[in-house]
PDB file of N, CA and C in Angstrom:
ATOM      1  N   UNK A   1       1.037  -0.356  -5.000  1.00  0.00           N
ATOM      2  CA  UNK A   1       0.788   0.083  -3.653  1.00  0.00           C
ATOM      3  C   UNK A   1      -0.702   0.384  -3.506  1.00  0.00           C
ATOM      4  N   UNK A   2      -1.067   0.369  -2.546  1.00  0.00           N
ATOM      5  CA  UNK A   2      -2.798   0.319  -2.135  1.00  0.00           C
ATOM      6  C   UNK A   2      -2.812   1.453  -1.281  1.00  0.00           C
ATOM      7  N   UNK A   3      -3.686   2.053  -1.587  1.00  0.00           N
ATOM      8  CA  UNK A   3      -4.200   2.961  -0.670  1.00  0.00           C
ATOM      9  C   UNK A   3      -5.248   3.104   0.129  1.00  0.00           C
ATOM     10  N   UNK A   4      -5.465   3.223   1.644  1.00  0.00           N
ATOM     11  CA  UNK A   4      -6.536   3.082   2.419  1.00  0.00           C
ATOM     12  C   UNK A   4      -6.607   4.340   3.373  1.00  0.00           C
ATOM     13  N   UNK A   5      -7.389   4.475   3.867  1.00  0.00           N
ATOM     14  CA  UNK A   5      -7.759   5.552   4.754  1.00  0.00           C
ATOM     15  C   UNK A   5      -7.618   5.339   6.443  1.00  0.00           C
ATOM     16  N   UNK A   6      -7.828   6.044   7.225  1.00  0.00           N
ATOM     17  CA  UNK A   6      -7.217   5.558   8.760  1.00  0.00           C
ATOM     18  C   UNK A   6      -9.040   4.786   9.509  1.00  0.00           C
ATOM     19  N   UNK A   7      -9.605   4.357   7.991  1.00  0.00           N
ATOM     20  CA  UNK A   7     -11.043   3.680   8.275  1.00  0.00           C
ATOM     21  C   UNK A   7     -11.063   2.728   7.484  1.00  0.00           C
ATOM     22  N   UNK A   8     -10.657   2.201   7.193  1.00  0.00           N
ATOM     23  CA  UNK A   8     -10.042   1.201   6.102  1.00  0.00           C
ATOM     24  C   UNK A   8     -10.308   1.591   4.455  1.00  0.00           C
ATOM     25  N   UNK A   9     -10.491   1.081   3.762  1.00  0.00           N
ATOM     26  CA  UNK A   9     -11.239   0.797   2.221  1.00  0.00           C
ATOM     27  C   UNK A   9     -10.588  -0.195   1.550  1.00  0.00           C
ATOM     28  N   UNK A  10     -11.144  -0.330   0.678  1.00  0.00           N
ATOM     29  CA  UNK A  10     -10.748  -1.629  -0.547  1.00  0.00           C
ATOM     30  C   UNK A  10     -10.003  -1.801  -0.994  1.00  0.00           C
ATOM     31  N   UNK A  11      -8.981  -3.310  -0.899  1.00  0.00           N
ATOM     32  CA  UNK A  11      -7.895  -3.561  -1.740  1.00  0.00           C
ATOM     33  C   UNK A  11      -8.363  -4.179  -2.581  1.00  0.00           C
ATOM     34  N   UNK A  12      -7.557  -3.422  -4.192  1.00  0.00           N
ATOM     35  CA  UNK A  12      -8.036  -4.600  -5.697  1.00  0.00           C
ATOM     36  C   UNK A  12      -6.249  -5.060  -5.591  1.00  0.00           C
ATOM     37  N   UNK A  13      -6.828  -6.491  -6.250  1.00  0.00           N
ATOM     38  CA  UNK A  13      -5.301  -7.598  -6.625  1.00  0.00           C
ATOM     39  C   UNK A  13      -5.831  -8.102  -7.323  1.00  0.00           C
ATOM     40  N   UNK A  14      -4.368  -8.349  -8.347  1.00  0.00           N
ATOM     41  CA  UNK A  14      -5.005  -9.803  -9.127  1.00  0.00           C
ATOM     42  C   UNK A  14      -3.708 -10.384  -8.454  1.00  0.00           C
ATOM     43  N   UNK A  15      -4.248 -11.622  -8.221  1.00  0.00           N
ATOM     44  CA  UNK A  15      -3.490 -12.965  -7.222  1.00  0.00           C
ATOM     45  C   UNK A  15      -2.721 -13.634  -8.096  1.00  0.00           C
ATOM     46  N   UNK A  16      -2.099 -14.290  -7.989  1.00  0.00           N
ATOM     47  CA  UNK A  16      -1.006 -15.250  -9.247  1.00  0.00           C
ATOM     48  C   UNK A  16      -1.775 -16.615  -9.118  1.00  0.00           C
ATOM     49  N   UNK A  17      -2.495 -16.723  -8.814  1.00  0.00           N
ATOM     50  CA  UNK A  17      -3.624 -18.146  -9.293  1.00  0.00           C
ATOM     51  C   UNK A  17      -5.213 -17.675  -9.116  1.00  0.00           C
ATOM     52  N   UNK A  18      -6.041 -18.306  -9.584  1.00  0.00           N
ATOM     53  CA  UNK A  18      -7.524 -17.677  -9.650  1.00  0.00           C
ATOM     54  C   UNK A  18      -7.836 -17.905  -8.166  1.00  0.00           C
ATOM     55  N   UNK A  19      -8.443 -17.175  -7.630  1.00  0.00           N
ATOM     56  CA  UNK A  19      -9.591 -17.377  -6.179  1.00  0.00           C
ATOM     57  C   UNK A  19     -10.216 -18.422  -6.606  1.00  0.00           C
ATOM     58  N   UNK A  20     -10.788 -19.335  -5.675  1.00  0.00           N
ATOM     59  CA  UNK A  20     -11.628 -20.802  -5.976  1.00  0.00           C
ATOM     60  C   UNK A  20     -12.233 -20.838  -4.655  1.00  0.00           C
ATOM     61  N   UNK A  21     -13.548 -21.155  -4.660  1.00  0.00           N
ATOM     62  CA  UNK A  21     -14.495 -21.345  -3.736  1.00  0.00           C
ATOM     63  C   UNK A  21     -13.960 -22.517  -2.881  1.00  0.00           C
ATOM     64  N   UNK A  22     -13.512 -23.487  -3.612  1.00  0.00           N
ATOM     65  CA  UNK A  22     -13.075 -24.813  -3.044  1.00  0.00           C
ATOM     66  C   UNK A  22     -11.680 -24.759  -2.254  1.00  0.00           C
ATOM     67  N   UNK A  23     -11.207 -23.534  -2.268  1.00  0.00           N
ATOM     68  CA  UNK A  23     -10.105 -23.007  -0.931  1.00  0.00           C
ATOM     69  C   UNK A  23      -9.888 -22.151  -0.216  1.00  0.00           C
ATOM     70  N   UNK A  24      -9.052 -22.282   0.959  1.00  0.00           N
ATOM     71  CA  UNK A  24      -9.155 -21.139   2.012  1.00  0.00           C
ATOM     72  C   UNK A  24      -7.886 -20.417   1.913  1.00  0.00           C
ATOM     73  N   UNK A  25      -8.431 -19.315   2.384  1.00  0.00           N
ATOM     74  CA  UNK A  25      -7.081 -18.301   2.125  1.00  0.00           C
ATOM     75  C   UNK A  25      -7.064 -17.014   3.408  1.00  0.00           C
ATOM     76  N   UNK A  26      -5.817 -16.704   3.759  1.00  0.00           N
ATOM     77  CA  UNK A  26      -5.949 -15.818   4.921  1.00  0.00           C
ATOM     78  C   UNK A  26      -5.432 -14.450   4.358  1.00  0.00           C
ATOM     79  N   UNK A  27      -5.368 -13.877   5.055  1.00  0.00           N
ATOM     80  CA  UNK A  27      -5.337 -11.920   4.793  1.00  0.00           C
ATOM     81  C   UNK A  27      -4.230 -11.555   6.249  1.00  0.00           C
ATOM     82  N   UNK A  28      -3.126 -11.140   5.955  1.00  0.00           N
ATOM     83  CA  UNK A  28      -2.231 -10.632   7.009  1.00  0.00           C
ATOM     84  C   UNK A  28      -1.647  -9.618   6.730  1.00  0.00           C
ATOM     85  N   UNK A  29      -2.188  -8.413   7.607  1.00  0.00           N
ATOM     86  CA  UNK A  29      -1.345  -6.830   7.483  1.00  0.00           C
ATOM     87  C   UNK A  29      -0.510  -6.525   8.532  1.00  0.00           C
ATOM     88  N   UNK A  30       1.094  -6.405   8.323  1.00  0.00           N
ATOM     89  CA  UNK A  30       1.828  -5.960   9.354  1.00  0.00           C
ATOM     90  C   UNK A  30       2.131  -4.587   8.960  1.00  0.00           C
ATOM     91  N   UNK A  31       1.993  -4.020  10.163  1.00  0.00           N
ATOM     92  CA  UNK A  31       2.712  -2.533  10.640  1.00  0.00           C
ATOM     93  C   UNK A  31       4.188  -2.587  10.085  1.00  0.00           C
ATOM     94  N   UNK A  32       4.844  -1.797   9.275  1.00  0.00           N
ATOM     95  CA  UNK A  32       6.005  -1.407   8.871  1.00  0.00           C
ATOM     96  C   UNK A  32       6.664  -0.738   9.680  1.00  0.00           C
ATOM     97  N   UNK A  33       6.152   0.102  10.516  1.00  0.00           N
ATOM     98  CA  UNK A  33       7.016   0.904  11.619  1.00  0.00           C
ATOM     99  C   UNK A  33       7.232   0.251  12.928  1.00  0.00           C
ATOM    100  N   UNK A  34       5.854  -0.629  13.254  1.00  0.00           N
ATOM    101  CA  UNK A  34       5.999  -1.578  14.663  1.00  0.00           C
ATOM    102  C   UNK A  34       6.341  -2.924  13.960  1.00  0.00           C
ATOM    103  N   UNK A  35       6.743  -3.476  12.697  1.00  0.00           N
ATOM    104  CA  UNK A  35       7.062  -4.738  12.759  1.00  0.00           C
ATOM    105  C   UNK A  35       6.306  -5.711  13.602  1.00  0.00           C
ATOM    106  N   UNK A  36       4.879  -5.674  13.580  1.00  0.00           N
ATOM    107  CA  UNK A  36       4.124  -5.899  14.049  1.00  0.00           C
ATOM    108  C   UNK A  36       2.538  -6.489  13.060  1.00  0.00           C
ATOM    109  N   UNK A  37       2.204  -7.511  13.437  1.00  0.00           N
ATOM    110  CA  UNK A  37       0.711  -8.095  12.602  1.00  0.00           C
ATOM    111  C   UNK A  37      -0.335  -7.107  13.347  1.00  0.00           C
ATOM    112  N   UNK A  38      -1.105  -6.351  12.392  1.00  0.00           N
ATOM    113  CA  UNK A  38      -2.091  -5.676  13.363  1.00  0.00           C
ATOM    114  C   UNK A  38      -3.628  -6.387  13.167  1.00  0.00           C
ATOM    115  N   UNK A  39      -3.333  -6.689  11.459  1.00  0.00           N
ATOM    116  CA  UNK A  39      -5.151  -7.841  10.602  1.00  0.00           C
ATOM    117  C   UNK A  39      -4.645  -9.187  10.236  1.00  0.00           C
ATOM    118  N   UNK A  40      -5.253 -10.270  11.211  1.00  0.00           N
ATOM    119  CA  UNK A  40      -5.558 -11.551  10.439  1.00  0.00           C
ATOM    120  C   UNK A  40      -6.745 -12.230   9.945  1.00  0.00           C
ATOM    121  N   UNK A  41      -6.946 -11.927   8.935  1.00  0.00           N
ATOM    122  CA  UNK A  41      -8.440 -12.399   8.902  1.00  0.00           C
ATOM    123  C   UNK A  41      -8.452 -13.645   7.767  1.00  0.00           C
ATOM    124  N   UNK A  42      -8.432 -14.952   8.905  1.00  0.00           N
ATOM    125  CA  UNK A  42      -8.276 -16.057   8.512  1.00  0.00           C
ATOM    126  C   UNK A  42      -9.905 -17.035   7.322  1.00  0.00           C
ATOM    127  N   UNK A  43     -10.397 -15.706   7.747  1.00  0.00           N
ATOM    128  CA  UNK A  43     -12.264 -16.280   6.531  1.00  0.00           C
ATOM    129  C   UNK A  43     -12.575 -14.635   6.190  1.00  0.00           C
ATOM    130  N   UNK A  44     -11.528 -13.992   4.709  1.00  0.00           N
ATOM    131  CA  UNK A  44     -11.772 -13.118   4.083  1.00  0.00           C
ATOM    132  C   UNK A  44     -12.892 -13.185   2.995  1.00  0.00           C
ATOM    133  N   UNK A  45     -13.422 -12.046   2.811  1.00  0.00           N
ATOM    134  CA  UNK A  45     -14.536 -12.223   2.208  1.00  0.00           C
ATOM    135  C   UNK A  45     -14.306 -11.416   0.508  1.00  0.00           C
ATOM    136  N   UNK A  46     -13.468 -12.667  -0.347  1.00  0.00           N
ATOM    137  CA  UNK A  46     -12.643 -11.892  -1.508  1.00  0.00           C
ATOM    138  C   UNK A  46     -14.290 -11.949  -2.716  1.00  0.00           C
ATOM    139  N   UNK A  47     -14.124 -10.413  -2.890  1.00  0.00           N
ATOM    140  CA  UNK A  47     -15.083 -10.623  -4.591  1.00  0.00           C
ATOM    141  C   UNK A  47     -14.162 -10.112  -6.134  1.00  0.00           C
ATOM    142  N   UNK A  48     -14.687 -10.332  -6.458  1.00  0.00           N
ATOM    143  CA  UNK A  48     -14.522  -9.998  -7.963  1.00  0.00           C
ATOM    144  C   UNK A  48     -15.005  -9.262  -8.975  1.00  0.00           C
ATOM    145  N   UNK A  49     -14.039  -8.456  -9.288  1.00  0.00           N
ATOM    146  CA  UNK A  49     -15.077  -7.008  -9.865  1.00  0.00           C
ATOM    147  C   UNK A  49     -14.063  -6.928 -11.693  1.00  0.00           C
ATOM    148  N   UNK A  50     -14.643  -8.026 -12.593  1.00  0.00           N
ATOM    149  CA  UNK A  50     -13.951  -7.704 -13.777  1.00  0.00           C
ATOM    150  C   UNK A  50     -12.642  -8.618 -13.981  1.00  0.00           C
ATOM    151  N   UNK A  51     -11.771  -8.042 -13.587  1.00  0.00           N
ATOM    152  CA  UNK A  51     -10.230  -8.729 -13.920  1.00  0.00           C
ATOM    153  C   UNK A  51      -9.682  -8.485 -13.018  1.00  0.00           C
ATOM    154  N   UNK A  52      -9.838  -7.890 -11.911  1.00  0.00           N
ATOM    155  CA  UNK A  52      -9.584  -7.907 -10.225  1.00  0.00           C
ATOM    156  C   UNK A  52     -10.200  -8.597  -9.315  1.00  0.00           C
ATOM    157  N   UNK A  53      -9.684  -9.049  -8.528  1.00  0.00           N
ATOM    158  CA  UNK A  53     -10.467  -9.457  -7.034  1.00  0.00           C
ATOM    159  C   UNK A  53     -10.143  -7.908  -5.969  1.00  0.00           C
ATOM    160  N   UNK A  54     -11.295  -8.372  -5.230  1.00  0.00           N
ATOM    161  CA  UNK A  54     -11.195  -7.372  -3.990  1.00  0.00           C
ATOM    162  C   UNK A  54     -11.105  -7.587  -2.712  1.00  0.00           C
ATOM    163  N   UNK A  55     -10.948  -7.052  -1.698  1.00  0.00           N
ATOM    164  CA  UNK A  55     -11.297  -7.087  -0.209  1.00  0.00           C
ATOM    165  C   UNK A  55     -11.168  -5.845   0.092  1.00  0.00           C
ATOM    166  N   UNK A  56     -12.167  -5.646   1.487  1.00  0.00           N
ATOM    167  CA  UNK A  56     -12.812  -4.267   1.955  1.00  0.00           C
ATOM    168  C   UNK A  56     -12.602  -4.803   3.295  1.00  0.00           C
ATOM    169  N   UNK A  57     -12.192  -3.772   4.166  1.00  0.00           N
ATOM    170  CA  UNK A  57     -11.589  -3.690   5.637  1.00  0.00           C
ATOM    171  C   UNK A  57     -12.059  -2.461   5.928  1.00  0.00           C
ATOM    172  N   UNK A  58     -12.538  -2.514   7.172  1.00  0.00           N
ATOM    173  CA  UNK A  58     -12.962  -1.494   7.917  1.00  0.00           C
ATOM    174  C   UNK A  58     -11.807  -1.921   9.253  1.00  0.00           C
ATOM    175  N   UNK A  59     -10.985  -1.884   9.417  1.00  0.00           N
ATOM    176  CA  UNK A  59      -9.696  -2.071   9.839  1.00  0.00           C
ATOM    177  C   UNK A  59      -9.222  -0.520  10.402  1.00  0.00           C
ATOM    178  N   UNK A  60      -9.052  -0.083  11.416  1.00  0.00           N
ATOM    179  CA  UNK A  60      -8.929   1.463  11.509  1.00  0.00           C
ATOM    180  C   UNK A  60      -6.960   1.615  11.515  1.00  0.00           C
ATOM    181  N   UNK A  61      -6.757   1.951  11.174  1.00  0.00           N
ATOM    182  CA  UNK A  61      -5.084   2.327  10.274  1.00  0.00           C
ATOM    183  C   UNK A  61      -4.400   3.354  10.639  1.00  0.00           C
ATOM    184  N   UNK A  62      -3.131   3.760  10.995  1.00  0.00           N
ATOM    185  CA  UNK A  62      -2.626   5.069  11.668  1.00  0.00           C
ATOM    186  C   UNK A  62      -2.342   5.654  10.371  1.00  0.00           C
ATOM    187  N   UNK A  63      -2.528   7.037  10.625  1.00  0.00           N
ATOM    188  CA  UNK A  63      -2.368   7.217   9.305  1.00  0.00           C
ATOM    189  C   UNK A  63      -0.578   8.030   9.053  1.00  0.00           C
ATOM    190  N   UNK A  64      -0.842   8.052   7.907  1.00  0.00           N
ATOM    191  CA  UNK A  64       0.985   8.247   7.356  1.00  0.00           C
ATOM    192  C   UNK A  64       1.479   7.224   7.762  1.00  0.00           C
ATOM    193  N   UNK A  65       1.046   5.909   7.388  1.00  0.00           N
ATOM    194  CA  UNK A  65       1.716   4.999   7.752  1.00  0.00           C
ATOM    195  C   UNK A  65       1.987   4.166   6.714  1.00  0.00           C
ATOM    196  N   UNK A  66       2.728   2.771   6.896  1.00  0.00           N
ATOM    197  CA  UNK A  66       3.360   1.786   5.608  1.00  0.00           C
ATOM    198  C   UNK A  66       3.049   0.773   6.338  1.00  0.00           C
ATOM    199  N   UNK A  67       2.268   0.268   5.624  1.00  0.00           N
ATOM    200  CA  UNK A  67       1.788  -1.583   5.947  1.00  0.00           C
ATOM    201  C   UNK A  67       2.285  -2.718   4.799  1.00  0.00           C
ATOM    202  N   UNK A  68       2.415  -3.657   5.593  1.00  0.00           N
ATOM    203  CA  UNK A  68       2.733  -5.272   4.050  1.00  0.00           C
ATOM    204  C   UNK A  68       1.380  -5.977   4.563  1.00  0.00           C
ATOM    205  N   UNK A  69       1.154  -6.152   2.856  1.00  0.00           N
ATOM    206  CA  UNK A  69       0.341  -6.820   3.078  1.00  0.00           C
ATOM    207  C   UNK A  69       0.140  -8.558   2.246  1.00  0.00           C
ATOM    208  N   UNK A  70      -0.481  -9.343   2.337  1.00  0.00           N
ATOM    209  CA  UNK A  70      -0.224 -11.001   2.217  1.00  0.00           C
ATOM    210  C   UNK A  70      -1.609 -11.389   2.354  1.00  0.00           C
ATOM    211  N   UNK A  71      -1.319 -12.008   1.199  1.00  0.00           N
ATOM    212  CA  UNK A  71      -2.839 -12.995   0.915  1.00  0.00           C
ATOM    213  C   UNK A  71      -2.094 -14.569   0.861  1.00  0.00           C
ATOM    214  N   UNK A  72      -2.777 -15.499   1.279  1.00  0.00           N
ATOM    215  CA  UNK A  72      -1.914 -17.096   1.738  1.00  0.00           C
ATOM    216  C   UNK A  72      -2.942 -17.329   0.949  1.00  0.00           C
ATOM    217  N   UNK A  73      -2.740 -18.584   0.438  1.00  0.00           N
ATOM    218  CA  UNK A  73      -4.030 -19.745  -0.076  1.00  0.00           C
ATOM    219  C   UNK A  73      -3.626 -20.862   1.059  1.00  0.00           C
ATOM    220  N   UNK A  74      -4.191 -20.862   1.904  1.00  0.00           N
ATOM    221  CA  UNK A  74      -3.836 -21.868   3.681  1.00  0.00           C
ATOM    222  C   UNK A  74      -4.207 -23.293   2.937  1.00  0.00           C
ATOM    223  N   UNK A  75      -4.948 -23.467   1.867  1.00  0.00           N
ATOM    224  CA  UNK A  75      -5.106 -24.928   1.465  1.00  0.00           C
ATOM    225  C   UNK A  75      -3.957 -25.272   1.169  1.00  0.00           C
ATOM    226  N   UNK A  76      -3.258 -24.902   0.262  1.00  0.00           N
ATOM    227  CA  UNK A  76      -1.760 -25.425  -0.715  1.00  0.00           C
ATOM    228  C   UNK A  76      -0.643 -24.489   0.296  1.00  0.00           C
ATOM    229  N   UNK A  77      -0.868 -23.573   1.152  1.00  0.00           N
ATOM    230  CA  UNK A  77       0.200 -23.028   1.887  1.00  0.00           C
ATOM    231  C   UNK A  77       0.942 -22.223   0.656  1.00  0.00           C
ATOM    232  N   UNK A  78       0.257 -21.593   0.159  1.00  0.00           N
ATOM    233  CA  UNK A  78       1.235 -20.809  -0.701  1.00  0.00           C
ATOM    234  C   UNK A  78       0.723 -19.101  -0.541  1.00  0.00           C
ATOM    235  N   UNK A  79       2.103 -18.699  -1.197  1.00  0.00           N
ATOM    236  CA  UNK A  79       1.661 -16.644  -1.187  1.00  0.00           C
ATOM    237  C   UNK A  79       1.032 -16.245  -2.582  1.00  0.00           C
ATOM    238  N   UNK A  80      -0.181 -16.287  -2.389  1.00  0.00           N
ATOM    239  CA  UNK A  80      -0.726 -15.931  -3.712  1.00  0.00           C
ATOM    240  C   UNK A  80      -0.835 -14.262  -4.378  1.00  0.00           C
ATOM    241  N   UNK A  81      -0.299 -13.480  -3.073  1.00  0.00           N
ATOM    242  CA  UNK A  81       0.030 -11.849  -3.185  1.00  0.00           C
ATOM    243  C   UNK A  81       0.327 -11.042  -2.284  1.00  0.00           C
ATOM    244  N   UNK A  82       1.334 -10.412  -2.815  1.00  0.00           N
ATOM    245  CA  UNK A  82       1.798  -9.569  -1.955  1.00  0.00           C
ATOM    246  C   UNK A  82       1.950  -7.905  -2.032  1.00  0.00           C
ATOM    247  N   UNK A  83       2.172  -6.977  -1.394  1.00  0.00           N
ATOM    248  CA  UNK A  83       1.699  -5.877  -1.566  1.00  0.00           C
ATOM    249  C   UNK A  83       1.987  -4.493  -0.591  1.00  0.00           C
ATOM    250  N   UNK A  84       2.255  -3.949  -0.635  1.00  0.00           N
ATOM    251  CA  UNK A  84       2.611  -2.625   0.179  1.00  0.00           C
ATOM    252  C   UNK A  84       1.181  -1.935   0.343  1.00  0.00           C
ATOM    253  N   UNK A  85       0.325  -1.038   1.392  1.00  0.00           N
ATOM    254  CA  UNK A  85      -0.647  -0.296   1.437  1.00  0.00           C
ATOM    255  C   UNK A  85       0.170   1.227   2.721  1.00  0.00           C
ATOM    256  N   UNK A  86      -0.368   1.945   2.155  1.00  0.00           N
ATOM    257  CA  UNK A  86      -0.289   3.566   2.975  1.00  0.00           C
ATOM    258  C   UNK A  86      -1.702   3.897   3.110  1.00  0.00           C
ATOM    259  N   UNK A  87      -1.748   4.306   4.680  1.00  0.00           N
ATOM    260  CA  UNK A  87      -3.073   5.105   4.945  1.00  0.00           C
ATOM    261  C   UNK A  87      -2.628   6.368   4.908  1.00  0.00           C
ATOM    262  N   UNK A  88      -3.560   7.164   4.382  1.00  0.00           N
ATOM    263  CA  UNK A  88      -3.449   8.710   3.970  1.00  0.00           C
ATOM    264  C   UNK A  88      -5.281   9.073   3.952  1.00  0.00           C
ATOM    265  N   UNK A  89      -5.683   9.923   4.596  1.00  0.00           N
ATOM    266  CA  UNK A  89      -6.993  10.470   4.325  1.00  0.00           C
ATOM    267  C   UNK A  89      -7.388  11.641   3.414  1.00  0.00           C
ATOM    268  N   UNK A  90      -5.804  12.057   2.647  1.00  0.00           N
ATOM    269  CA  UNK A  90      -5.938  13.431   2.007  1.00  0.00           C
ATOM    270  C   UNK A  90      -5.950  12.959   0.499  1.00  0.00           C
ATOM    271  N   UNK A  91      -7.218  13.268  -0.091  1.00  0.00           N
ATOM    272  CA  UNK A  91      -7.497  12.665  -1.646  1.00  0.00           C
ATOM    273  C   UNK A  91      -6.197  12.791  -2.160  1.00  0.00           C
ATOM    274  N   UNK A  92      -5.814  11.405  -3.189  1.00  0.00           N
ATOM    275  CA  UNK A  92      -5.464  10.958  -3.740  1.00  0.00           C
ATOM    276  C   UNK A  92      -4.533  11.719  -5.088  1.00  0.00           C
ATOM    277  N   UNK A  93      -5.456  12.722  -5.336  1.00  0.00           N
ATOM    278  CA  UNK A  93      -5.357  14.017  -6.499  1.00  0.00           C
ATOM    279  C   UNK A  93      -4.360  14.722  -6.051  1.00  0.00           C
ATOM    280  N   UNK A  94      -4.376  15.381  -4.726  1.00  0.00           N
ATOM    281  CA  UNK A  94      -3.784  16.421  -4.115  1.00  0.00           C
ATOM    282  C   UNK A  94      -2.675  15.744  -3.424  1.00  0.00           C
ATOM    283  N   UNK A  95      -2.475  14.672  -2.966  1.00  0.00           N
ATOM    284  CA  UNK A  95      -1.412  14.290  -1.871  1.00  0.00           C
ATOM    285  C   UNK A  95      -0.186  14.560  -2.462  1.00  0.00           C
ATOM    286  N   UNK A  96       0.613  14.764  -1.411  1.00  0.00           N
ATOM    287  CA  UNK A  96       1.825  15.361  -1.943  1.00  0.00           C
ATOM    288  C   UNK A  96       3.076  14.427  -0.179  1.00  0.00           C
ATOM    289  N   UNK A  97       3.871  13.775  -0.999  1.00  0.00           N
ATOM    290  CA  UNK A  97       4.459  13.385   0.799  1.00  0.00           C
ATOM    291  C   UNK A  97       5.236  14.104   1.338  1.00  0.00           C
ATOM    292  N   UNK A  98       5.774  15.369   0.577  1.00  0.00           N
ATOM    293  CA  UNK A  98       6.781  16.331   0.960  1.00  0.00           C
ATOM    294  C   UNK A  98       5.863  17.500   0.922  1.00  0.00           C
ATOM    295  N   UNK A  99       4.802  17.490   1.493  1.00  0.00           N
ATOM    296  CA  UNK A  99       4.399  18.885   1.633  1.00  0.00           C
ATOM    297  C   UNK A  99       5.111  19.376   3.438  1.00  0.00           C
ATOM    298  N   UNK A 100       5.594  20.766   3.581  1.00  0.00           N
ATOM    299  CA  UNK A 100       5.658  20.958   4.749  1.00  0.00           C
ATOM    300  C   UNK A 100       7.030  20.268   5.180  1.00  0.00           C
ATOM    301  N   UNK A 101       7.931  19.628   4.390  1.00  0.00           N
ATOM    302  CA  UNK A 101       9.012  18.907   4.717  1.00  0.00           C
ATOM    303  C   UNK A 101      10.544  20.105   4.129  1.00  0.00           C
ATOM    304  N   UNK A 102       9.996  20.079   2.423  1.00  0.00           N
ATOM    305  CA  UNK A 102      11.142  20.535   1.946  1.00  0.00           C
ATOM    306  C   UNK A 102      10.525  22.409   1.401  1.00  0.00           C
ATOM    307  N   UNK A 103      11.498  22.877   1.119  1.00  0.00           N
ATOM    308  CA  UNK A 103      11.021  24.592   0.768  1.00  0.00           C
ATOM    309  C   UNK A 103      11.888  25.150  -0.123  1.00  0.00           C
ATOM    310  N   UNK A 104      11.561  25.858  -1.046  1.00  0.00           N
ATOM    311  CA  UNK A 104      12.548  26.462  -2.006  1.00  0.00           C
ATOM    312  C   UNK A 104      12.627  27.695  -1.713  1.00  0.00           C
ATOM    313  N   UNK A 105      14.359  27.391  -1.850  1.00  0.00           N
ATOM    314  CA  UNK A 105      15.023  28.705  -2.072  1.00  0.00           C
ATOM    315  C   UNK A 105      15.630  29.156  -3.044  1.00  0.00           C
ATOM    316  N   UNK A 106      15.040  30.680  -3.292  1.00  0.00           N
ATOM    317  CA  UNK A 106      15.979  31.340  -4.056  1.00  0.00           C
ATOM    318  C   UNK A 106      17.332  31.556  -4.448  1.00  0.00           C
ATOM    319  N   UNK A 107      17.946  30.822  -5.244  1.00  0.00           N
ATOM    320  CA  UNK A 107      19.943  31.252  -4.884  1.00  0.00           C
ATOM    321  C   UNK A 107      20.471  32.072  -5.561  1.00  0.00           C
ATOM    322  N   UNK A 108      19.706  32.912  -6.676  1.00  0.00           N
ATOM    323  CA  UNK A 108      20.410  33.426  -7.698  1.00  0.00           C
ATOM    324  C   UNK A 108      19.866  33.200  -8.750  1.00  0.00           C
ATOM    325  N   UNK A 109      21.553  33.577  -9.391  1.00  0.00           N
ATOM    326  CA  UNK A 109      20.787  33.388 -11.601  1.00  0.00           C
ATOM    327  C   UNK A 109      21.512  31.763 -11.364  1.00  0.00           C
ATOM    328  N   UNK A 110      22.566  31.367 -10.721  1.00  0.00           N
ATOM    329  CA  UNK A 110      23.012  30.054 -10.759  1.00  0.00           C
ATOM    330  C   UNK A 110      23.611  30.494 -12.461  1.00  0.00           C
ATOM    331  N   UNK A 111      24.518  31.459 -11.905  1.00  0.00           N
ATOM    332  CA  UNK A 111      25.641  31.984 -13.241  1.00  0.00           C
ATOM    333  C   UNK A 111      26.755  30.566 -12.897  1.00  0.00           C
ATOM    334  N   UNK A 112      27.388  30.229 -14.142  1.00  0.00           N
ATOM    335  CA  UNK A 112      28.617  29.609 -13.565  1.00  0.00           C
ATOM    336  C   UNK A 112      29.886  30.208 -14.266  1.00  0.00           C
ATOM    337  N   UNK A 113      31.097  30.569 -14.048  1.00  0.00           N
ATOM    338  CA  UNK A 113      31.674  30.738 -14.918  1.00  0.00           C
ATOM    339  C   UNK A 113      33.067  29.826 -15.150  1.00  0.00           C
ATOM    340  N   UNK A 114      33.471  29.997 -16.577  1.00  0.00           N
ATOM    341  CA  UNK A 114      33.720  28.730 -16.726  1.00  0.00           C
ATOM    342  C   UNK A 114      35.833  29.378 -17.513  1.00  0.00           C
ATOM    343  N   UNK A 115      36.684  28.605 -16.589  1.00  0.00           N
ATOM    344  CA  UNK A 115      37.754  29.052 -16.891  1.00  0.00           C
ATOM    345  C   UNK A 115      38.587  27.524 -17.504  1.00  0.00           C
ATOM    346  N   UNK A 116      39.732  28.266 -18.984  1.00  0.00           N
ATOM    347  CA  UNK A 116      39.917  27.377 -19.935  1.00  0.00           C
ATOM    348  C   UNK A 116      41.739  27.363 -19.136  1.00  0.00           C
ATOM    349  N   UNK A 117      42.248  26.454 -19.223  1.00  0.00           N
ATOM    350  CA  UNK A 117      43.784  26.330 -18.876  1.00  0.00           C
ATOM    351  C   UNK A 117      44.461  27.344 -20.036  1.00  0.00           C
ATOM    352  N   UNK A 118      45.594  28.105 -19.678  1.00  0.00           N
ATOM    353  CA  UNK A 118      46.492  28.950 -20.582  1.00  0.00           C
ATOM    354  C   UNK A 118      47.181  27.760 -21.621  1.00  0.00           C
TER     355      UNK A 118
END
């Protein structure tokens, strides 16, 4: 899963075939909640950092949200990756998705007692 901010930032992938200069490839992010394409960016600008490729979007994102995301190679028509991303702006360290949702309560010692047949 990828994580971006409601200002975009950088997705790393490694693709199931190498990036090649000598083909084109498109970038498509749909909205999970609107079932909806919100990024097509049919001339992505993929680099390579090591044993990852990248792309960087300044794409503005609702946040607490769930996106799919799809990389095509449009030459051969194939899905060279695929991928889930959440925008969240609250570092990474600290996020928590049940903060403010769930709350503990006290019930006791949570004694049980335990009865044998005569």
């Amino acid at each position: 899963m990828q994580i971006v901010t409601t200002s975009g930032g950088t997705i790393n992938f490694i693709a199931r075939e190498d990036i090649l200069d000598t083909k084109t490839y498109t970038i498509k992010i749909t909205s999970e909640n609107k079932n909806k394409v919100i990024l097509t960016d049919a001339t992505p600008t993929i680099g390579s950092d090591r044993f990852y490729s990248t792309y960087a979007t300044t794409h503005n994102f609702s946040e607490n949200a769930f996106f799919n995301l799809e990389i095509t190679n449009t030459t051969d028509s194939t899905i060279i990756y695929r991928d889930m991303i959440f925008c969240t702006n609250q570092p990474s360290s600290t996020f928590e998705i049940t903060t403010g949702v769930y709350t503990q309560h006290d019930t006791g010692a949570n004694e049980y007692k335990y009865y044998t047949a005569p």
